[in-house]
Protein backbone atom coordinates (compact mmCIF):
# COMPACT_ATOMS: atom_id res chain seq x y z
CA UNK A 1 -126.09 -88.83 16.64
CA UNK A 2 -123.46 -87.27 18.69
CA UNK A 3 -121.36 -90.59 19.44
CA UNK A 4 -121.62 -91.21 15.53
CA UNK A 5 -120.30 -87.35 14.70
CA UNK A 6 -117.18 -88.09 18.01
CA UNK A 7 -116.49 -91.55 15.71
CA UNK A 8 -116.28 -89.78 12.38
CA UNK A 9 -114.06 -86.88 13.89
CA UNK A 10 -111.71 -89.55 15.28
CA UNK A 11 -111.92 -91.35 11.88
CA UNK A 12 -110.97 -88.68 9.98
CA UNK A 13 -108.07 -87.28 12.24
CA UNK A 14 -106.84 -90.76 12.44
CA UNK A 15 -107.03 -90.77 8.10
CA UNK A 16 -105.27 -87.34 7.87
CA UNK A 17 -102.39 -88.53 10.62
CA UNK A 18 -102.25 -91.66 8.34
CA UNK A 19 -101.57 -89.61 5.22
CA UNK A 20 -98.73 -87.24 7.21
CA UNK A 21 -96.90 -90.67 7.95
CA UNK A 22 -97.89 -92.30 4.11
CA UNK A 23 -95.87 -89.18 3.00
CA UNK A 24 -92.60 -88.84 4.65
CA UNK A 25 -89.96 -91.11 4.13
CA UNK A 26 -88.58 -93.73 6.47
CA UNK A 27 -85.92 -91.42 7.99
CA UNK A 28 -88.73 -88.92 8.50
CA UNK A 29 -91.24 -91.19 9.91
CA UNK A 30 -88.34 -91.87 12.50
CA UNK A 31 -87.76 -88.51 13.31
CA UNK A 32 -91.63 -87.25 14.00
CA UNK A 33 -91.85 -90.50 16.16
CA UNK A 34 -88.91 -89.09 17.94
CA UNK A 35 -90.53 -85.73 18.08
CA UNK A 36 -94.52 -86.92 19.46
CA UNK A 37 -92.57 -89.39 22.23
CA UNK A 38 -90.98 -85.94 23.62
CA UNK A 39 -93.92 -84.62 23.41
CA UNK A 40 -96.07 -87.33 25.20
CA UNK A 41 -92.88 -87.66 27.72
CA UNK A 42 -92.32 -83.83 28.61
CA UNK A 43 -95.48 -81.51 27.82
CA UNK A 44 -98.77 -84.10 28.58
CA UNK A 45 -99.63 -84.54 32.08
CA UNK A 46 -97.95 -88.12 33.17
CA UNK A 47 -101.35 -89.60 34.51
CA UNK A 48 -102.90 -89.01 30.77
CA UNK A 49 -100.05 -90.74 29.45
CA UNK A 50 -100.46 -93.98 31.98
CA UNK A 51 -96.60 -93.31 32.66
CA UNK A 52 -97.00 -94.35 36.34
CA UNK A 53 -98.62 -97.51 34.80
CA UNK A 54 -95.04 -98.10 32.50
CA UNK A 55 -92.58 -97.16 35.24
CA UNK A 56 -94.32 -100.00 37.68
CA UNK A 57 -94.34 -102.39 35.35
CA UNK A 58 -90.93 -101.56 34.40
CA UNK A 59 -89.25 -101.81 37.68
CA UNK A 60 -90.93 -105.25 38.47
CA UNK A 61 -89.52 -106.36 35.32
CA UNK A 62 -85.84 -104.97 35.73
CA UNK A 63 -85.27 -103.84 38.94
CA UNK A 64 -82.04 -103.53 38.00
CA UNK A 65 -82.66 -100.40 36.18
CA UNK A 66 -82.33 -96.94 37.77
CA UNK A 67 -84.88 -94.18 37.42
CA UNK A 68 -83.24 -92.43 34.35
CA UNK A 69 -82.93 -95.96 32.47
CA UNK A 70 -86.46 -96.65 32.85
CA UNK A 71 -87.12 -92.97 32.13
CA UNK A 72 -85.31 -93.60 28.50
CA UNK A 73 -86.97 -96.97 28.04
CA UNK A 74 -90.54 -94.98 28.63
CA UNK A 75 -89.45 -92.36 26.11
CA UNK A 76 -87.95 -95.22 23.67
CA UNK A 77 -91.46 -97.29 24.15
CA UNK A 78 -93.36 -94.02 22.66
CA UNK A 79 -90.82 -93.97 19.59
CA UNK A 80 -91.45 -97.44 19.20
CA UNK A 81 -95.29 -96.84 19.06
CA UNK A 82 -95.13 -93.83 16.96
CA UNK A 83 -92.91 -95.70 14.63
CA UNK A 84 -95.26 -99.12 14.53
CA UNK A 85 -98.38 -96.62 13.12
CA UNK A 86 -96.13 -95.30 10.65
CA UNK A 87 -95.11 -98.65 9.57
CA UNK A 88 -99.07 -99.82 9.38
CA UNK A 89 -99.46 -96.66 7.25
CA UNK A 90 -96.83 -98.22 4.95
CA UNK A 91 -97.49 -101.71 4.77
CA UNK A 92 -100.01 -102.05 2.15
CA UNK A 93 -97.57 -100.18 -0.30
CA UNK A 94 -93.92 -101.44 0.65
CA UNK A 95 -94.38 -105.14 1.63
CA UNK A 96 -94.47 -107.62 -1.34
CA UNK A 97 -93.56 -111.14 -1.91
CA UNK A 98 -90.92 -109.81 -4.02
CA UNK A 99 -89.22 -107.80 -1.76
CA UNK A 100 -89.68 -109.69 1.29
CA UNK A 101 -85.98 -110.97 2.09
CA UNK A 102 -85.01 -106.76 1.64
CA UNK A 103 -87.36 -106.24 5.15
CA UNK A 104 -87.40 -109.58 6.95
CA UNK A 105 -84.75 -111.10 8.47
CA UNK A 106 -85.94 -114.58 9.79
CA UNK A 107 -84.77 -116.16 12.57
CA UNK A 108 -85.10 -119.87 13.26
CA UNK A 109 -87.46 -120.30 10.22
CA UNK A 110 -87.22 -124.43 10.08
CA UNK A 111 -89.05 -124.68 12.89
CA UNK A 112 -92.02 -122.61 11.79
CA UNK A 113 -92.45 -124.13 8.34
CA UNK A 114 -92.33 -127.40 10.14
CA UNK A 115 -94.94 -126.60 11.94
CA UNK A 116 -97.18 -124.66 9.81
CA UNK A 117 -96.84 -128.04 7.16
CA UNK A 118 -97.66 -130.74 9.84
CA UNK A 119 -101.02 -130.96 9.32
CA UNK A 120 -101.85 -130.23 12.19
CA UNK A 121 -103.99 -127.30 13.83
CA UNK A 122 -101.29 -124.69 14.71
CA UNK A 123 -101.46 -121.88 17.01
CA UNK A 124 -99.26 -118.76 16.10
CA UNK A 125 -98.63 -116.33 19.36
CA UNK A 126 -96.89 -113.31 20.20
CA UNK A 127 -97.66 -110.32 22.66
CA UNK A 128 -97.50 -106.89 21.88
CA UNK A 129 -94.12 -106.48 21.04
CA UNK A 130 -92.16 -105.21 17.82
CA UNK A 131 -94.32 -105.05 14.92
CA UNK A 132 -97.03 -107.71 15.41
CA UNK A 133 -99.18 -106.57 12.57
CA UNK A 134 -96.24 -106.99 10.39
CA UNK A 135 -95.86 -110.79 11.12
CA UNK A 136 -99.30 -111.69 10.05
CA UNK A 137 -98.46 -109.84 7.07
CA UNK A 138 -95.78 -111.97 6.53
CA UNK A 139 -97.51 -115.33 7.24
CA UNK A 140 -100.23 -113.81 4.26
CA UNK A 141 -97.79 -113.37 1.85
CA UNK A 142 -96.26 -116.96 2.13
CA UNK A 143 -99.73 -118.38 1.49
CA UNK A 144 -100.44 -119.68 5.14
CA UNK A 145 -103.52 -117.31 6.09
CA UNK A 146 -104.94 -117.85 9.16
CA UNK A 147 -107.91 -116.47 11.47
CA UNK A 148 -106.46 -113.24 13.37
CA UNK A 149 -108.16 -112.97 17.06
CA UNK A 150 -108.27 -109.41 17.85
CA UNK A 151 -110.57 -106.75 20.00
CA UNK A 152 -113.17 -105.17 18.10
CA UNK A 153 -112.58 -100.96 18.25
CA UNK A 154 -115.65 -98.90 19.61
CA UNK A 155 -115.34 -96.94 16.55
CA UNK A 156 -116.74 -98.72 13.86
CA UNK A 157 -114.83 -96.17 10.95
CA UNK A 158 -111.39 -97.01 12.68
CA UNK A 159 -112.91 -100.88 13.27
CA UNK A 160 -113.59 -101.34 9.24
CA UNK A 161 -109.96 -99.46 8.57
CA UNK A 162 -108.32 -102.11 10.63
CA UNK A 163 -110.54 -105.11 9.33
CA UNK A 164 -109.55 -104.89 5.91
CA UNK A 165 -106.07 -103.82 6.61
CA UNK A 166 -105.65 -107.30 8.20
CA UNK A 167 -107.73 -109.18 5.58
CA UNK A 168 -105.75 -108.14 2.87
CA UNK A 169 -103.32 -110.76 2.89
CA UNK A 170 -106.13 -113.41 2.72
CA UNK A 171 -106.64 -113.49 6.79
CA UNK A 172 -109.82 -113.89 8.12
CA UNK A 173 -110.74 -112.04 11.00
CA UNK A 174 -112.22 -113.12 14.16
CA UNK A 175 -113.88 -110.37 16.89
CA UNK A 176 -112.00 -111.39 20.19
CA UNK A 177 -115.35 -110.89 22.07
CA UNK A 178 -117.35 -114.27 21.59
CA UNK A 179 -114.15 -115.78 19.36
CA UNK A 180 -114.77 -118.97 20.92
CA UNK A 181 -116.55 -120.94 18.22
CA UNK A 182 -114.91 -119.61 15.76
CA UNK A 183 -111.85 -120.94 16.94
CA UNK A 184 -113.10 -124.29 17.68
CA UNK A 185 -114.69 -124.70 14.38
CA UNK A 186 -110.95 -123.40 12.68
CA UNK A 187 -109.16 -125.76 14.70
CA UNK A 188 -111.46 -128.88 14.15
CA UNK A 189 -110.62 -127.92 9.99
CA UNK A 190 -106.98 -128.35 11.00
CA UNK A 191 -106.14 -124.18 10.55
CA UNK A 192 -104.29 -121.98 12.43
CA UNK A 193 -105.08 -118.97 14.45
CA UNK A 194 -102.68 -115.82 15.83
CA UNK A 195 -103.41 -114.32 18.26
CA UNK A 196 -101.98 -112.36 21.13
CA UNK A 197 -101.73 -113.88 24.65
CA UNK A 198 -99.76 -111.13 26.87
CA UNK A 199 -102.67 -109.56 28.93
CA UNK A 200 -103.73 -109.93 32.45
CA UNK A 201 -106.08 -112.54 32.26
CA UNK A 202 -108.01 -111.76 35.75
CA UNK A 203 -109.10 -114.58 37.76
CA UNK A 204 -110.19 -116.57 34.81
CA UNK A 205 -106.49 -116.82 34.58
CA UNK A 206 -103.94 -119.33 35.41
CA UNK A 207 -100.79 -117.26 37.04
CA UNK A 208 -97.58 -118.02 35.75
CA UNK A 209 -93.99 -116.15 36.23
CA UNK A 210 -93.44 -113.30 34.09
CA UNK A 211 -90.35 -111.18 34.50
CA UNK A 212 -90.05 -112.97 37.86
CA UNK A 213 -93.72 -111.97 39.14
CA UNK A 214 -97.37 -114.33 39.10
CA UNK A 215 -99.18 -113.10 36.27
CA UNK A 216 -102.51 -113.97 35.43
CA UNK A 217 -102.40 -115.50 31.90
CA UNK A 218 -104.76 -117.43 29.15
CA UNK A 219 -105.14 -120.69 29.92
CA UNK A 220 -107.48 -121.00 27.16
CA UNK A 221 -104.83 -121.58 24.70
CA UNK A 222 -103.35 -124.18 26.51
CA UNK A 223 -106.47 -126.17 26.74
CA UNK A 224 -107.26 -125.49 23.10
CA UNK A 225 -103.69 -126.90 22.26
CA UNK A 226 -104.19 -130.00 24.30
CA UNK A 227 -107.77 -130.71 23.57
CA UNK A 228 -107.04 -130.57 19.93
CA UNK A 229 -103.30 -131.31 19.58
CA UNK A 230 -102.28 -128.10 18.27
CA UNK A 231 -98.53 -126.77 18.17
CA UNK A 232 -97.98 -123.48 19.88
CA UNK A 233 -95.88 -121.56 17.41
CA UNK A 234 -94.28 -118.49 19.63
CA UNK A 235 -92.63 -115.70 17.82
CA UNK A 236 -92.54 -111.92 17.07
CA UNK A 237 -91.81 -109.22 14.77
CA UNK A 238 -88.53 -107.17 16.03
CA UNK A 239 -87.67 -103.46 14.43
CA UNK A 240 -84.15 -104.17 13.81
CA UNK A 241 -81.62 -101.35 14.52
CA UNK A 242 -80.59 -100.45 11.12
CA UNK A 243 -82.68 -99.29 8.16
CA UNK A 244 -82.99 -100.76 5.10
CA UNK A 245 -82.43 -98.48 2.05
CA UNK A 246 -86.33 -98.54 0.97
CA UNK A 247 -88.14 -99.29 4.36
CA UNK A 248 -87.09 -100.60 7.93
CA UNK A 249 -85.87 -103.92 8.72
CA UNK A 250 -87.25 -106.09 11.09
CA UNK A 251 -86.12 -109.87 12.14
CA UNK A 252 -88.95 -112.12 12.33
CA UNK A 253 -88.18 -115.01 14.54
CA UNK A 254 -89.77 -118.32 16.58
CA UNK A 255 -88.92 -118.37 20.44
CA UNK A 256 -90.17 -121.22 20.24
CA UNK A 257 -91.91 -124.35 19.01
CA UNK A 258 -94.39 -126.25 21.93
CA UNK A 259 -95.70 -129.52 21.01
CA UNK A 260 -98.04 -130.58 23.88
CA UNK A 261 -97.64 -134.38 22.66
CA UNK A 262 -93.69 -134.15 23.97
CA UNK A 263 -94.74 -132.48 27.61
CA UNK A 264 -94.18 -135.16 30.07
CA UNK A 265 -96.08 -133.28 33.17
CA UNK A 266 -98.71 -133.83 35.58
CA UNK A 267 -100.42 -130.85 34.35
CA UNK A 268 -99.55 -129.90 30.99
CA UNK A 269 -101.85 -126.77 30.86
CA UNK A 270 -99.61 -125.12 33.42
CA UNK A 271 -96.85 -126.11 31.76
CA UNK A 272 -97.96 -125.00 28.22
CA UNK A 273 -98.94 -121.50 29.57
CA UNK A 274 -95.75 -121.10 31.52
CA UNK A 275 -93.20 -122.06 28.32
CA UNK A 276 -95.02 -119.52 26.16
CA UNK A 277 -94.97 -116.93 28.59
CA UNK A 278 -90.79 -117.36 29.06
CA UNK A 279 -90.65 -117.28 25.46
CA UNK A 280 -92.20 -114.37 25.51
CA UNK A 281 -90.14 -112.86 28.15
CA UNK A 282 -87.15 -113.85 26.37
CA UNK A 283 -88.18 -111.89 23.27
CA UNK A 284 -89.12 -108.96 25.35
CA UNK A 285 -85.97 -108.82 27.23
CA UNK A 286 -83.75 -108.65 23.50
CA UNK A 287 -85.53 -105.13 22.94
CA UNK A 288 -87.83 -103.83 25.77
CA UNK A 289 -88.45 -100.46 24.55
CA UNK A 290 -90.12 -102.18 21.57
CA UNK A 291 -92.66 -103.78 24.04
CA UNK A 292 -96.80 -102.45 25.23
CA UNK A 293 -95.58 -101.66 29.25
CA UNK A 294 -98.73 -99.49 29.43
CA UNK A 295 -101.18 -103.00 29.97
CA UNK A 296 -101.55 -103.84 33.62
CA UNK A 297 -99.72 -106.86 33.06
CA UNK A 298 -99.84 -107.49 36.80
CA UNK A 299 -103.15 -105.96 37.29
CA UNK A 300 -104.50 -109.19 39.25
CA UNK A 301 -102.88 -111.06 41.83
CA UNK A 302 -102.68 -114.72 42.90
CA UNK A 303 -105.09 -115.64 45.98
CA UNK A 304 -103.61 -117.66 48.54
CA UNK A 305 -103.20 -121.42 46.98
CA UNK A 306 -101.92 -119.58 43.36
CA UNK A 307 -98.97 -118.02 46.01
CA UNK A 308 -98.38 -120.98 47.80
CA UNK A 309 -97.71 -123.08 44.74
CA UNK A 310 -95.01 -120.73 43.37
CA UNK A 311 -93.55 -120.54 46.36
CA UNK A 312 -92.93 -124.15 46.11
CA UNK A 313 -91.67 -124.03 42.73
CA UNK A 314 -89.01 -121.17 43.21
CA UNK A 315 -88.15 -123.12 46.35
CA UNK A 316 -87.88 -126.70 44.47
């Protein structure tokens, strides 16, 4: 009874915060972000906010940075947040078919709409960077739905919330935990599947270089790709810098495009896991601030024969 009362209260705080943000306009959506990320950055106690977890995974990832740089990129990552729940809050209202080329600007479009018509299974990936929930969006509106792999919340209010939010351009939604036939059985139909591939993977993983570092990554997409001779369709959902006169802008773009029938590699799954995760880096590194550095991306670290091998590679 109690955990069911905690779940409601959450519910309905989260609702209430959602109606605050439904409210203001863009420029003052912007400017309470601006206001909770000093107040997450100066008044909350730094262990509650995981900001030892950010700055760590900030100076592996540019050591070139000094302490007040990655200070301002910590600050600019809570904006960033603050801003991407105001933008969910808005979604349902201000994106439309219609007014689609007013919010997205695309970026190497060809190359998706190639893939997405090849009739073939297509996976679409990004991390948790930018707007991610606005890309699927996006993809929904066009008419190429797709089954959306994503965590299941503990709080089945918030859970339901998010559920239809992303079903509402025609997606279908498939619980992360146990996702595996599922996926098989949408890839077998030819369909496509987004999902986000950016977390440490623990030793299930295969480690790959991220921002210079092994990280312990999916290989499951990899294999799903080859076994089934999907294309990996890499992209993300950037805020742009500007705002539009109705809503933000934001640049939806393809990193990149990987066809696993045009690897030539003794061991394509390594190969497949390590492209996406450099085009993923490469988005990252055009905005950081807009980018999740509170995931223990580097949480779990190569044994011995992992270290060895990219020790060859950097050396080769």
């Amino acid at each position: 009874m109690w955990r069911n009362l905690r779940y409601r209260g959450e519910y309905l705080v989260f609702r209430m915060l959602l109606c605050v943000w439904q409210i203001l306009p863009p420029r003052g959506c912007a400017r309470l972000a601006k206001n909770l990320a000093w107040v997450i950055c100066n008044l909350l106690p730094r262990k509650l906010t995981r900001y030892q977890v950010a700055h760590d995974n900030l100076r592996q990832a540019f050591s070139e940075k000094n302490e007040a740089e990655i200070d301002q990129t910590i600050h600019d990552m809570w904006v960033h947040l603050f801003r991407l729940l105001s933008e969910i809050a808005h979604l349902p209202r201000k994106l439309h078919l219609h007014n689609t080329y007013d919010v997205i600007q695309f970026h190497n479009r060809p190359d998706a709409v190639r893939a997405l018509l090849s009739n073939r299974p297509v996976l679409l990936l990004s991390g948790h960077y930018g707007n991610w929930e606005m890309a699927i969006s996006v993809f929904g509106l066009f008419g190429f739905q797709m089954g959306v792999v994503a965590r299941e919340l503990d709080n089945p209010y918030l859970q339901n919330w998010f559920a239809r939010f992303r079903q509402q351009t025609g997606h279908q939604l498939i619980a992360k935990k146990n996702c595996f036939d599922d996926m098989l059985e949408l890839l077998e139909q030819g369909g496509r599947f987004a999902l986000l591939g950016d977390q440490d993977a623990g030793r299930g993983g295969i480690f790959v270089e991220f921002f210079g570092k092994p990280a312990s990554t999916l290989k499951t997409i990899a294999l799903l790709a080859q076994q089934y001779n999907a294309l990996i369709c890499v992209g993300c959902s950037r805020r742009l810098p500007e705002r539009g006169e109705y809503w933000e802008r934001f640049e939806l773009a393809v990193e990149e495009v990987i066809d696993p029938q045009q690897l030539d590699t003794d061991n394509p799954i390594l190969e497949i896991t390590q492209k996406y995760t450099a085009a993923l880096e490469r988005a990252v590194r055009r905005a950081p601030e807009q980018y999740f550095w509170l995931h223990k991306r580097w949480k779990t670290a190569p044994g011995d024969r992992e270290a060895r091998r990219l020790a060859r590679k950097k050396a080769a």
